[in-house]
N, C-alpha and C. Protein backbone atom coordinates (compact mmCIF):
# COMPACT_ATOMS: atom_id res chain seq x y z
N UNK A 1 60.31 190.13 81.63
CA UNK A 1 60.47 190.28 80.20
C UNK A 1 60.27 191.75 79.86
N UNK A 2 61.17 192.31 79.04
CA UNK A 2 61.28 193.48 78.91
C UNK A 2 61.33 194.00 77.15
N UNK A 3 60.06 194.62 76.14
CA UNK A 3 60.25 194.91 75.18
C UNK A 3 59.64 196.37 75.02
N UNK A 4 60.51 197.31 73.34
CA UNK A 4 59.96 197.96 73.11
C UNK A 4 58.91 197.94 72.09
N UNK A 5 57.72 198.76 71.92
CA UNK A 5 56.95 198.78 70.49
C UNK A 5 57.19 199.92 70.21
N UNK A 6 57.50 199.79 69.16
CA UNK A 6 57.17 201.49 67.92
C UNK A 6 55.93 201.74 67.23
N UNK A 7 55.38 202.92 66.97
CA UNK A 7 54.34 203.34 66.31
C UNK A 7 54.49 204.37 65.78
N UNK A 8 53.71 204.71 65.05
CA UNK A 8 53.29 206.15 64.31
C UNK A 8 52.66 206.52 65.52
N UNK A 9 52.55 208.32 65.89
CA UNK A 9 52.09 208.77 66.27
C UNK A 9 50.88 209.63 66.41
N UNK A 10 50.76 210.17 65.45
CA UNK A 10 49.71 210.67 64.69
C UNK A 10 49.74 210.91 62.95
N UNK A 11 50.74 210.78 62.56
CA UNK A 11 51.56 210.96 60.99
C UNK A 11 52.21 212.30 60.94
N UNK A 12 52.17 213.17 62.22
CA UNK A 12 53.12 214.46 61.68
C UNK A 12 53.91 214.72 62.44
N UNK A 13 55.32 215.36 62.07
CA UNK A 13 56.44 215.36 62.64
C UNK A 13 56.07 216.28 63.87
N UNK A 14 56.72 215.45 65.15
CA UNK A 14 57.13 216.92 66.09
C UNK A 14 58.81 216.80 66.63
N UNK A 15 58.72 217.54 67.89
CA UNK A 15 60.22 217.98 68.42
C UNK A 15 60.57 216.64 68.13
N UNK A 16 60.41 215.79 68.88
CA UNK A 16 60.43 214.96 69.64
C UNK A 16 60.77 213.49 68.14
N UNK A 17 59.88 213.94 66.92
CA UNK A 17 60.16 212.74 65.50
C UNK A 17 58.68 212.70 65.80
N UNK A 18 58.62 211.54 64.54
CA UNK A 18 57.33 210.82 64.16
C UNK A 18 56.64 209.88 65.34
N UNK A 19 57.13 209.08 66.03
CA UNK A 19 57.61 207.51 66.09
C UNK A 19 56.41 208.20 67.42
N UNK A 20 56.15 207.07 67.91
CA UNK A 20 56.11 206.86 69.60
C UNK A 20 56.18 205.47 69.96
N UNK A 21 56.90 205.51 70.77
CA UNK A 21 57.70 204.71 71.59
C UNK A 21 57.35 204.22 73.06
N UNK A 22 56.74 203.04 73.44
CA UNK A 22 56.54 202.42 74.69
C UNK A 22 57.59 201.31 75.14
N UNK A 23 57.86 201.68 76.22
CA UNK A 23 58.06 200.58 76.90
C UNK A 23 57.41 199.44 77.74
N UNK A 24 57.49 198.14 77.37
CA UNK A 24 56.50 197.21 77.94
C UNK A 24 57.25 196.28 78.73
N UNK A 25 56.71 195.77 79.77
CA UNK A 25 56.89 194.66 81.17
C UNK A 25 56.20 194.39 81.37
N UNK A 26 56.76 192.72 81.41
CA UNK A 26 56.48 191.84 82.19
C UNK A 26 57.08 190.89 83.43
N UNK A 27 57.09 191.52 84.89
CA UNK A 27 58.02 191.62 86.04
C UNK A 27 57.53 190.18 86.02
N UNK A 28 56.63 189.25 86.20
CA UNK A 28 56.51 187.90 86.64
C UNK A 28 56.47 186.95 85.65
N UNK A 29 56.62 185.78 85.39
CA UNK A 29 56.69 184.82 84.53
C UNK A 29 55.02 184.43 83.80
N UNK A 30 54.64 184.50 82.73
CA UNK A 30 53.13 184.14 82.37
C UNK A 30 52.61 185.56 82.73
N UNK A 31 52.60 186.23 82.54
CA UNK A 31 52.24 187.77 82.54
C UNK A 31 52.48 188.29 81.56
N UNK A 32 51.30 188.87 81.15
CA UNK A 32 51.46 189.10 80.06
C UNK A 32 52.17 190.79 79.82
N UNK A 33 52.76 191.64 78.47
CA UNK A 33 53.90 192.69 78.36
C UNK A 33 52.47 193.85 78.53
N UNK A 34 53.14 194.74 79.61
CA UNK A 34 52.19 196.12 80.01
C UNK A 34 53.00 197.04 79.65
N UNK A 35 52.35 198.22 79.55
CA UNK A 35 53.23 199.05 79.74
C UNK A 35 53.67 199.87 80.82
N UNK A 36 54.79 199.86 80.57
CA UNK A 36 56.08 200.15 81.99
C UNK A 36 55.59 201.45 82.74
N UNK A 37 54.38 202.07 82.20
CA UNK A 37 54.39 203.45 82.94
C UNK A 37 52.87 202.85 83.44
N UNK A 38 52.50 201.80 83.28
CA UNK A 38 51.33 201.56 84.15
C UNK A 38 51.87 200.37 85.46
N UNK A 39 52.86 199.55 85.01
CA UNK A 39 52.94 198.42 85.63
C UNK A 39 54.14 198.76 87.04
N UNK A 40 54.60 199.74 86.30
CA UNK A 40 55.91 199.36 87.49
C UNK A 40 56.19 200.66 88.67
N UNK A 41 56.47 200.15 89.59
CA UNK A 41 56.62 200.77 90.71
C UNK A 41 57.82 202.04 90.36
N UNK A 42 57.84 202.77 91.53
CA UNK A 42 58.97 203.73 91.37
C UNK A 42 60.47 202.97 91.72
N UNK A 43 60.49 202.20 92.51
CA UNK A 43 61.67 200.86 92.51
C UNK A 43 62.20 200.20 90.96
N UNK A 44 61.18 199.93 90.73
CA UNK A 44 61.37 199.50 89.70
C UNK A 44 61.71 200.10 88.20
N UNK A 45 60.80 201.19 87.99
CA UNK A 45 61.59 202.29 87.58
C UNK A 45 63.35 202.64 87.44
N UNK A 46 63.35 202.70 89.02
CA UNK A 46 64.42 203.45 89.11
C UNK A 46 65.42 202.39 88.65
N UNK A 47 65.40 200.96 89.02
CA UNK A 47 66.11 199.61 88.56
C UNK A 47 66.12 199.53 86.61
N UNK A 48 65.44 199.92 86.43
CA UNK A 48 65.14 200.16 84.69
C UNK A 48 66.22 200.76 84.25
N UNK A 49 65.99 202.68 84.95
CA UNK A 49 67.07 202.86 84.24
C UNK A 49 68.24 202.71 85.09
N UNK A 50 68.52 202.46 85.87
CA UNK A 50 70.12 201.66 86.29
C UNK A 50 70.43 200.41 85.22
N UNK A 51 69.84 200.18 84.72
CA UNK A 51 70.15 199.06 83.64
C UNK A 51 70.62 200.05 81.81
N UNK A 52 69.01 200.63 81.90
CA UNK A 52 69.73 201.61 80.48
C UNK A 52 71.06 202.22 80.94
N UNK A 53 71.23 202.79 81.97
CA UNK A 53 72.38 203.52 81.97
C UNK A 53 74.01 202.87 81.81
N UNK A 54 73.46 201.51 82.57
CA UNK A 54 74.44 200.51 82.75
C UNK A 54 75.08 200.39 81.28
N UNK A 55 74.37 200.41 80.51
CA UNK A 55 74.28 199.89 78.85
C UNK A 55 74.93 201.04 78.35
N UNK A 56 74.07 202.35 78.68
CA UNK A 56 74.81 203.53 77.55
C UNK A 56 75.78 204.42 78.25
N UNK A 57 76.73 203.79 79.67
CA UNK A 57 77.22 204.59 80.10
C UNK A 57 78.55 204.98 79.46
N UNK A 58 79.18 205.07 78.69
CA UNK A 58 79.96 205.60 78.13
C UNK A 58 79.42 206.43 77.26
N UNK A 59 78.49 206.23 76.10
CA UNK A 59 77.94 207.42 75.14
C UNK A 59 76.79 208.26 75.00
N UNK A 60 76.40 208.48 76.67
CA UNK A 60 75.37 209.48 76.96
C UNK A 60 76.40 210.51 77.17
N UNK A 61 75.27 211.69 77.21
CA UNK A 61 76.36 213.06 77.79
C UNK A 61 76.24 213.50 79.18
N UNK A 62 75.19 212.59 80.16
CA UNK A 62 74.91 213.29 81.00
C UNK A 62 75.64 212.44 82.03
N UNK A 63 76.14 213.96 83.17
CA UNK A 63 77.61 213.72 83.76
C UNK A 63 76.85 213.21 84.92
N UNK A 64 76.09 213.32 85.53
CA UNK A 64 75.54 212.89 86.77
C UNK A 64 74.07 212.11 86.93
N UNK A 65 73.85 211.24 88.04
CA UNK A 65 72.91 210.28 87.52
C UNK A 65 72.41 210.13 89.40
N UNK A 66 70.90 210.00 89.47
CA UNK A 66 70.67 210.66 91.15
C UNK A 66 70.19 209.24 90.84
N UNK A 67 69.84 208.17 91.73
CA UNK A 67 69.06 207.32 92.06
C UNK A 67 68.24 207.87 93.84
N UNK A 68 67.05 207.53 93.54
CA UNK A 68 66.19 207.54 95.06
C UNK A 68 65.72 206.39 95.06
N UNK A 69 66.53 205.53 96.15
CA UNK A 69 65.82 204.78 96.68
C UNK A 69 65.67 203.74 95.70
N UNK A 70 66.59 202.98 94.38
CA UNK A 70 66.75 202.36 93.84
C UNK A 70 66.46 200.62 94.30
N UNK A 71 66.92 200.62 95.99
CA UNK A 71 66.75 199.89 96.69
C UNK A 71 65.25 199.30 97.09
N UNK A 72 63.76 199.67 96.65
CA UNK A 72 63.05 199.74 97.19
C UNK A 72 62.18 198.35 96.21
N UNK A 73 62.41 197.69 97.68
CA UNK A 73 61.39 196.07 97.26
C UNK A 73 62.46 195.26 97.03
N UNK A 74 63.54 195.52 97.43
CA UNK A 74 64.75 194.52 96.82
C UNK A 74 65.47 194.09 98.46
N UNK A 75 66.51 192.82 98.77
CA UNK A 75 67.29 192.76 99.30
C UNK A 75 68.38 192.03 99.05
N UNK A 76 69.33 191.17 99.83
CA UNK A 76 69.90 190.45 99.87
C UNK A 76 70.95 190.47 98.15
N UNK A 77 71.11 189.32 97.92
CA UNK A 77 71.82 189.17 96.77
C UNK A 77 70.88 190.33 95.56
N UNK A 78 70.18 190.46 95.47
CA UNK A 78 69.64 191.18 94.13
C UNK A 78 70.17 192.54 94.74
N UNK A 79 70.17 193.16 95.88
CA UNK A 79 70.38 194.40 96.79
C UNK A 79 72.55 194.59 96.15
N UNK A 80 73.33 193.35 96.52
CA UNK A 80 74.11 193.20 95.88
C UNK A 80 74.54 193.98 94.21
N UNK A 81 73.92 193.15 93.65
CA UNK A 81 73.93 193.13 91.93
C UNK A 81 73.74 194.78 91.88
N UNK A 82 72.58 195.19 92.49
CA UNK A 82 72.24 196.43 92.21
C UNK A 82 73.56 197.79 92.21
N UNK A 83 74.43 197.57 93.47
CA UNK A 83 75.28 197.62 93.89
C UNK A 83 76.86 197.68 93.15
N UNK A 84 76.13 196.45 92.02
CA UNK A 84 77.34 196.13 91.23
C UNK A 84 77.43 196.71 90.22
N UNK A 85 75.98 197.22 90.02
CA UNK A 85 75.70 197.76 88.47
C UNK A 85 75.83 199.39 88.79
N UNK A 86 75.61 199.90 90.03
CA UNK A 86 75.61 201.42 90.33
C UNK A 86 77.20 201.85 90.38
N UNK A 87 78.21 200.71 90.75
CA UNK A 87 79.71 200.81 90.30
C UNK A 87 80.26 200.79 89.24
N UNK A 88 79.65 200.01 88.44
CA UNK A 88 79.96 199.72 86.67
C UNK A 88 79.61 201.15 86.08
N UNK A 89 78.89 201.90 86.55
CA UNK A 89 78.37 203.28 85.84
C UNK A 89 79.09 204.19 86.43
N UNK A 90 79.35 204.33 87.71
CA UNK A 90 79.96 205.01 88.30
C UNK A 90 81.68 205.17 87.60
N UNK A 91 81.95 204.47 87.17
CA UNK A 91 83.02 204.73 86.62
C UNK A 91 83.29 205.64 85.66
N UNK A 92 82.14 205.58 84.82
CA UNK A 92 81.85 206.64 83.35
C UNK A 92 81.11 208.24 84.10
N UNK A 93 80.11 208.20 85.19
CA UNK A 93 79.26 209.12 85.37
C UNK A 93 79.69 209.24 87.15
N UNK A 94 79.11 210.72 87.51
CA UNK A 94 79.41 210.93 88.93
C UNK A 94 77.81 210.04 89.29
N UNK A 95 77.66 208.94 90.11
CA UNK A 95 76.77 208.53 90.44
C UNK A 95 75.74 208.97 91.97
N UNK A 96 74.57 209.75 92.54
CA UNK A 96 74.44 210.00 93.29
C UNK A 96 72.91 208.83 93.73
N UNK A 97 73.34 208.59 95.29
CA UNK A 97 72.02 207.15 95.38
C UNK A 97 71.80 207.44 96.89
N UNK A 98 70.36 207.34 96.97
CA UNK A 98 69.80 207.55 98.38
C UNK A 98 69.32 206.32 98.50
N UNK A 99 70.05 205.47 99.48
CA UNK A 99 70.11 203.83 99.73
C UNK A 99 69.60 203.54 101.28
N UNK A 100 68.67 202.35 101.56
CA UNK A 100 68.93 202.43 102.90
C UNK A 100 69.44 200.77 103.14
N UNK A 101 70.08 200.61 102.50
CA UNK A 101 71.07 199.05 102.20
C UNK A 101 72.25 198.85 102.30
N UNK A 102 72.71 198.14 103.22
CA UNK A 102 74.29 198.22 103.31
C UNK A 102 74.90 197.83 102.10
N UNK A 103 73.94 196.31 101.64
CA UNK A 103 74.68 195.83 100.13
C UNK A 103 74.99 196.83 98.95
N UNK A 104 74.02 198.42 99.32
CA UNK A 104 74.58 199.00 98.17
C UNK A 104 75.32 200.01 98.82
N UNK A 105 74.92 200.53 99.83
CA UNK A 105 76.10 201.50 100.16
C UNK A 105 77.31 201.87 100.27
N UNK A 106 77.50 199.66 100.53
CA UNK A 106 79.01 199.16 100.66
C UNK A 106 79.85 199.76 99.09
N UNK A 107 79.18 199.99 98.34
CA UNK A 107 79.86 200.31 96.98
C UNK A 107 80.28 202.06 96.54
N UNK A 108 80.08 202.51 97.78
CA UNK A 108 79.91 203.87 97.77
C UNK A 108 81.15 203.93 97.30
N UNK A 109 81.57 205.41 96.75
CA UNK A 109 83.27 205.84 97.03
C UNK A 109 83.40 206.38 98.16
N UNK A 110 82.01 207.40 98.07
CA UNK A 110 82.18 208.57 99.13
C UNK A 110 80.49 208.58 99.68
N UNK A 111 80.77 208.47 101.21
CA UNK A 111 79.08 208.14 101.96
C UNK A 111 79.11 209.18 102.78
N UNK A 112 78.08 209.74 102.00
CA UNK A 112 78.08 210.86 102.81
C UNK A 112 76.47 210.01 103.82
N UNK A 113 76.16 211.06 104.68
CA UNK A 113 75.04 210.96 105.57
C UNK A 113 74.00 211.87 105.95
N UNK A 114 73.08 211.42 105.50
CA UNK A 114 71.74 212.95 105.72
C UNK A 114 71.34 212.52 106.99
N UNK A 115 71.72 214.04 108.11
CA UNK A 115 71.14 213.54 109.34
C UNK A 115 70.28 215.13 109.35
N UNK A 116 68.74 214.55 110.41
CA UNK A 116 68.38 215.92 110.69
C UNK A 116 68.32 216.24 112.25
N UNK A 117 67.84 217.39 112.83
CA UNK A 117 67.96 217.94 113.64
C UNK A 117 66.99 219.07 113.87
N UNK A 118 66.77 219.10 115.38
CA UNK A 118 66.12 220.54 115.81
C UNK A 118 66.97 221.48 116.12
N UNK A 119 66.49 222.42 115.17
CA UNK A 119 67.06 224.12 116.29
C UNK A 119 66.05 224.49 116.14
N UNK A 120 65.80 225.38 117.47
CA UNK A 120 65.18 225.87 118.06
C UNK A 120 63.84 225.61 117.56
N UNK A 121 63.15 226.07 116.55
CA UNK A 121 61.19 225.72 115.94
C UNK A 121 61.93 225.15 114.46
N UNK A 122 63.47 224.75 114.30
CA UNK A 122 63.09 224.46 112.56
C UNK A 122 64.21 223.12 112.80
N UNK A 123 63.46 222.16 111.75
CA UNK A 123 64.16 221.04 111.58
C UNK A 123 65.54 221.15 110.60
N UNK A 124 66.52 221.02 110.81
CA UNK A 124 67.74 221.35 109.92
C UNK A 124 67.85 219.92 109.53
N UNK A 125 68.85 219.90 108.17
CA UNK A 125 69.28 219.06 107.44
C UNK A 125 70.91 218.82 106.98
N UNK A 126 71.42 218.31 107.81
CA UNK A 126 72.89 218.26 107.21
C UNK A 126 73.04 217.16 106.72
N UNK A 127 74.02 217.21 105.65
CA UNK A 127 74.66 216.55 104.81
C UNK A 127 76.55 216.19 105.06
N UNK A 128 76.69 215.15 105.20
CA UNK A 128 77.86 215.56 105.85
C UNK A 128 79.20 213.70 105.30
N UNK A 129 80.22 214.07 105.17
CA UNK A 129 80.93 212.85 104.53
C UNK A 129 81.41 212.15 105.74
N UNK A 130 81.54 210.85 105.46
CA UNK A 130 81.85 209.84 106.89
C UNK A 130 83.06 209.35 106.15
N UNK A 131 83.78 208.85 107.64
CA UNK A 131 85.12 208.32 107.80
C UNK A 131 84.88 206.82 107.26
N UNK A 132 85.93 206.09 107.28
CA UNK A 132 85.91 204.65 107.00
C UNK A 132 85.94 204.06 107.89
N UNK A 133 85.73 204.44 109.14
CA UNK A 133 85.10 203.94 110.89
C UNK A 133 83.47 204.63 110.68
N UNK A 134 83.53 205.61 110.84
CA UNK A 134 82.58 206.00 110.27
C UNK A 134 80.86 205.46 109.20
N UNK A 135 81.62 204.78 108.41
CA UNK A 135 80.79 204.40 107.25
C UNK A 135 80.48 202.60 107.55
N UNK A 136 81.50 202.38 108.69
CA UNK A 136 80.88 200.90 108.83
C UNK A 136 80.35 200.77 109.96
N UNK A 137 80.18 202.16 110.95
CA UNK A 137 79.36 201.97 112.01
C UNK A 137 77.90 202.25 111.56
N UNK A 138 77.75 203.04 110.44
CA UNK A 138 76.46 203.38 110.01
C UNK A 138 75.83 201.98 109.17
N UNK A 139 76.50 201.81 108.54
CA UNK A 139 76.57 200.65 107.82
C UNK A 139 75.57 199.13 108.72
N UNK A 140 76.18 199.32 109.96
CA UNK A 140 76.12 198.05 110.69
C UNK A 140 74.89 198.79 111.75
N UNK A 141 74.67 200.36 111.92
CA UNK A 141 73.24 200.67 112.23
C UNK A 141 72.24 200.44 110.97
N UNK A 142 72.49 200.75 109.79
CA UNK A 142 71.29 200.68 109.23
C UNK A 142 71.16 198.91 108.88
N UNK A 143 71.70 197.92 109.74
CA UNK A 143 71.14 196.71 109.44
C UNK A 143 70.58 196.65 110.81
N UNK A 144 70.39 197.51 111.67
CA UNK A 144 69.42 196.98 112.78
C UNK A 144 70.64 197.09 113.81
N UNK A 145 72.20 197.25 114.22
CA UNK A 145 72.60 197.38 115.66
C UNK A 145 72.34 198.54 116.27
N UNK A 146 72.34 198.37 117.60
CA UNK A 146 71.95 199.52 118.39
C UNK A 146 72.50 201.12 118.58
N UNK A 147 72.15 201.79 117.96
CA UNK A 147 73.16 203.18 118.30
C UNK A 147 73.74 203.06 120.08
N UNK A 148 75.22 203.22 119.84
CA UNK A 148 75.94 202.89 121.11
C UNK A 148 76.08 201.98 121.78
N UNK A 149 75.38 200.60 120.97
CA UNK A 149 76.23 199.35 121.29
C UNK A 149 77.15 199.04 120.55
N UNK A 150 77.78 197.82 121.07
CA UNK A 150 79.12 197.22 120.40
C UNK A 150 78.86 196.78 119.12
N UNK A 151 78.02 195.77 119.00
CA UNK A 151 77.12 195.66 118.28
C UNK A 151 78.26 194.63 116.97
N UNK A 152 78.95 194.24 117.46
CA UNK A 152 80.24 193.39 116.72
C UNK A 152 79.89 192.90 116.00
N UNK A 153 78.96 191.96 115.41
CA UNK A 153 78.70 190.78 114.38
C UNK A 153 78.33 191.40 113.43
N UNK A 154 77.59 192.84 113.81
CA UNK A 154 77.20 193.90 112.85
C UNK A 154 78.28 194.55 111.88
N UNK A 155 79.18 195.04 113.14
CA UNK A 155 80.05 195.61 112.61
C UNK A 155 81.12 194.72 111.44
N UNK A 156 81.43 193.41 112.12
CA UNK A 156 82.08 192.22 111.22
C UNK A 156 81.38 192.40 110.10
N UNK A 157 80.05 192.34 109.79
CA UNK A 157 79.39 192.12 108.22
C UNK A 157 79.49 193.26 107.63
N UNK A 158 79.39 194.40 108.61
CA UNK A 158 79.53 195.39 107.43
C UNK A 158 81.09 195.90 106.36
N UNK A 159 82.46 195.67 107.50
CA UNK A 159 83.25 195.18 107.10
C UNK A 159 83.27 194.37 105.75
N UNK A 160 82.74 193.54 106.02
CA UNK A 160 82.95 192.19 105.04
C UNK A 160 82.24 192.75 103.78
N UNK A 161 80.91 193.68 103.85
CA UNK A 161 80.55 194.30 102.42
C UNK A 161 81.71 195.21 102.07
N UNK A 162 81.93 196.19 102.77
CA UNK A 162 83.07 197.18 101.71
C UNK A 162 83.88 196.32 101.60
N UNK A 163 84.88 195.23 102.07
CA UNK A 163 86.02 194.35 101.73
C UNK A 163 85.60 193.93 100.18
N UNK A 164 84.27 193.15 100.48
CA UNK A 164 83.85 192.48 99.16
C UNK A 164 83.57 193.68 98.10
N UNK A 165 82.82 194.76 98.26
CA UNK A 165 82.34 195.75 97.25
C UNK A 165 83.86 196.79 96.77
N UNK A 166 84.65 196.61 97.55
CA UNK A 166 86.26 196.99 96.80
C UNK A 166 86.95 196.12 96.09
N UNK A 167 86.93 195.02 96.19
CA UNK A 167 87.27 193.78 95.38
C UNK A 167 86.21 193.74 94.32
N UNK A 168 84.95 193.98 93.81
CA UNK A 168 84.77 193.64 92.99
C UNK A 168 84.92 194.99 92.06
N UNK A 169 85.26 195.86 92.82
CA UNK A 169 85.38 197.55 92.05
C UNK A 169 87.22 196.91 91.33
N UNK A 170 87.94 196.14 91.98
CA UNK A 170 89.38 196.06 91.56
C UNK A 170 89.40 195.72 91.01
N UNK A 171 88.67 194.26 90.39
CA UNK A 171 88.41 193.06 89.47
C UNK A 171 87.56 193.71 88.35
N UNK A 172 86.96 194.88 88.06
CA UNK A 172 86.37 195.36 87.02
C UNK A 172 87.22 196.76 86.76
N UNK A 173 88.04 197.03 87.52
CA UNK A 173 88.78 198.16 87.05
C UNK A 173 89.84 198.06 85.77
């Protein structure tokens, strides 16, 4: 359950207006409404505003939108949805998401891959865009197959998310 309260703030205007404004949750059923900056995780958070944004993505101004780790405490079908809703925005805003979920990655346009590395005493960081062989071998490693096995049933499912996560990008286009 998710509400806002309004208040006076102190009675004098600043930048910002009069008002102050909380947000309150309640993530479990019979729980009573907290507020959102005591109760909720950084997952959850980040799931919050993937929802405001979901809502105001056409009449905000801001062109780009980072999620970290949006994924965190979630899987399966909810891992999905999440997935569904980071596409629905993506359409209005350049969307950027550090996922370690195939269900959402499958929704990528463009997957790129943070890999690191030693040279010589310093750890490097590349950033780098994957192929569409590419993106379902990673895909089908980050559900657990073996780097440099065949690893097929893996590879079949991961398949089967981008199949499904382009079909539902077609059906809302």
């Amino acid at each position: 359950h998710f509400d806002v309260a309004f208040g006076e703030a102190d009675g004098e205007m600043h930048k910002n207006g009069a008002d102050e404004v909380e947000f309150l949750l309640s993530a479990n059923r019979g729980e009573p409404l907290k507020p959102l900056s005591r109760v909720a995780s950084g997952g959850e958070l980040s799931r919050i505003m993937l929802a405001i944004k979901t809502v105001c993505a056409g009449s905000d101004g801001t062109p780009t939108l980072i999620f970290d780790e949006v994924d965190t405490g979630i899987s399966g079908r909810t891992a999905v949805k999440v997935g569904e809703r980071m596409s629905l925005v993506a359409k209005e805003k350049q969307v950027l998401s550090v996922t370690h979920l195939p269900q959402i990655a499958a929704f990528a346009d463009c997957h790129l891959l943070v890999e690191k590395h030693i040279e010589g005493d310093r750890t490097v960081t590349q950033l780098r865009p994957l192929t569409e062989s590419e993106r379902r071998t990673e895909l089908a490693r980050i559900m657990g197959a073996e780097a440099g096995s065949s690893g097929e049933s893996a590879l079949a499912y991961a398949g089967e998310l981008i199949a499904s996560a382009e079909a539902f990008k077609q059906r809302t286009n």
